[in-house]
Protein backbone atom coordinates (compact mmCIF):
# COMPACT_ATOMS: atom_id res chain seq x y z
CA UNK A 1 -17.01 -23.04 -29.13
CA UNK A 2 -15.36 -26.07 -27.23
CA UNK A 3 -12.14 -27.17 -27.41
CA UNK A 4 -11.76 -30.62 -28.26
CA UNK A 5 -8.07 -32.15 -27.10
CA UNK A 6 -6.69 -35.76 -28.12
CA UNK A 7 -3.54 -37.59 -26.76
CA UNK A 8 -1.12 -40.26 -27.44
CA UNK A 9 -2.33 -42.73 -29.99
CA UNK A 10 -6.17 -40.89 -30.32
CA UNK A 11 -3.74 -37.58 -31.74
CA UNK A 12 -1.69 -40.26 -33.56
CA UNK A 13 -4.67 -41.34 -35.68
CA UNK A 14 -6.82 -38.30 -36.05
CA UNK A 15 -3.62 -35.66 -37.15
CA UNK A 16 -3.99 -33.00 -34.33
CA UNK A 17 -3.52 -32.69 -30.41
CA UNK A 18 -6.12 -30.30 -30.91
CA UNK A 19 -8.93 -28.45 -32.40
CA UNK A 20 -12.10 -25.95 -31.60
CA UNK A 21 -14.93 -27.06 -32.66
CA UNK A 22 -18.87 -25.68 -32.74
CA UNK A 23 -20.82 -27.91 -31.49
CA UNK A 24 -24.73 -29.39 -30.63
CA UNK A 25 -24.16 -32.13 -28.88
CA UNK A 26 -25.55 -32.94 -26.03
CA UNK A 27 -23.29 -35.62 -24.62
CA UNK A 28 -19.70 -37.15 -24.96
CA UNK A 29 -21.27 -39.72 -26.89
CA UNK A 30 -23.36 -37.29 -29.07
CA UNK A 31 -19.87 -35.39 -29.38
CA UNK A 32 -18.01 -38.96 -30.52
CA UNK A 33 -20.92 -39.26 -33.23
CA UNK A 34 -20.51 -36.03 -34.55
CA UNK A 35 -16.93 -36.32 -34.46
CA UNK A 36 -16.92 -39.85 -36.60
CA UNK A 37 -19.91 -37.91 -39.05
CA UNK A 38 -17.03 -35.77 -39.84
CA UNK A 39 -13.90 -37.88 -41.55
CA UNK A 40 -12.61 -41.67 -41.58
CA UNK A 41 -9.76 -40.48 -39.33
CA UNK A 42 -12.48 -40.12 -36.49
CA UNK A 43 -13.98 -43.20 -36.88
CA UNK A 44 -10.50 -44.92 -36.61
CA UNK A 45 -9.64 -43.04 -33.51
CA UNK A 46 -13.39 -44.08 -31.83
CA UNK A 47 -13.79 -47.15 -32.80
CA UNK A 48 -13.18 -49.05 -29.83
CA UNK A 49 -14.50 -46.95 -27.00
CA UNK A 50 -13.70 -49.08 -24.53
CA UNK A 51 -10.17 -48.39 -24.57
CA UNK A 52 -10.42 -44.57 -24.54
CA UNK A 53 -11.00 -42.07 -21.20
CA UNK A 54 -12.84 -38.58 -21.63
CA UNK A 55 -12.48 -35.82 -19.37
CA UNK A 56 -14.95 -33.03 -19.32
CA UNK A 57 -13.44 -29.59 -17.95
CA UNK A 58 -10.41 -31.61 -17.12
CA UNK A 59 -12.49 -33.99 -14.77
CA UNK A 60 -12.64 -37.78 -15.32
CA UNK A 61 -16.33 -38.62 -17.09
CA UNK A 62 -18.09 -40.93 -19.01
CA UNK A 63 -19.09 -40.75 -22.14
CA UNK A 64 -23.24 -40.13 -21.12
CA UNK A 65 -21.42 -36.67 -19.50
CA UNK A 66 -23.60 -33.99 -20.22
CA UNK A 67 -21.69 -31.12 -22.31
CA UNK A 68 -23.84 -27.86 -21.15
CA UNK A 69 -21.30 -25.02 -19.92
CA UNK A 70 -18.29 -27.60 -20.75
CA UNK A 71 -16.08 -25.64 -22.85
CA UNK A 72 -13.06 -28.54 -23.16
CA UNK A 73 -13.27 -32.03 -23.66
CA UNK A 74 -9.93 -34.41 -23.65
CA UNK A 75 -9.47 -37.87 -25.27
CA UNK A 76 -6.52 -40.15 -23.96
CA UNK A 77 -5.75 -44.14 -23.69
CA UNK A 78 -6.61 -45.49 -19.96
CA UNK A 79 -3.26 -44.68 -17.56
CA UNK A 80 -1.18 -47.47 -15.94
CA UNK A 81 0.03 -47.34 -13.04
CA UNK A 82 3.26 -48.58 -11.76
């Protein structure tokens, strides 16, 4: 089981700050497709995946991150600084 966690406007469109999920996938980006497979509320939320960040285990990675062992992967908009 992995827990999948979405904020700001990526929990706005898919309904939840979070959810546990089985999953295969392999990657992020495997992850993101099974995700989108699932309801049009995903594909909304991932369809520009150039403005989203992932974190992996609460660590800043891409979206070719591997996801053996992780058991939490986080959503969010990029952060501004200021």
């Amino acid at each position: 089981m992995m827990d999948i966690l979405y904020f700001a406007w990526v929990r706005e469109r898919i309904g939840v700050p979070r959810e546990r999920i089985e999953t295969s996938a392999k990657t992020v980006s495997d992850l993101v497709a099974e995700l989108c497979g699932r309801e049009e509320r995903y594909q909304l939320a991932f369809s520009d995946l150039s403005s989203l960040r992932v974190a992996v285990d609460q660590e800043l990675s891409d979206f070719d991150a591997s996801l053996a062992g992780a058991r939490e992967v986080a959503f969010f908009p990029p952060m501004t600084g200021g």
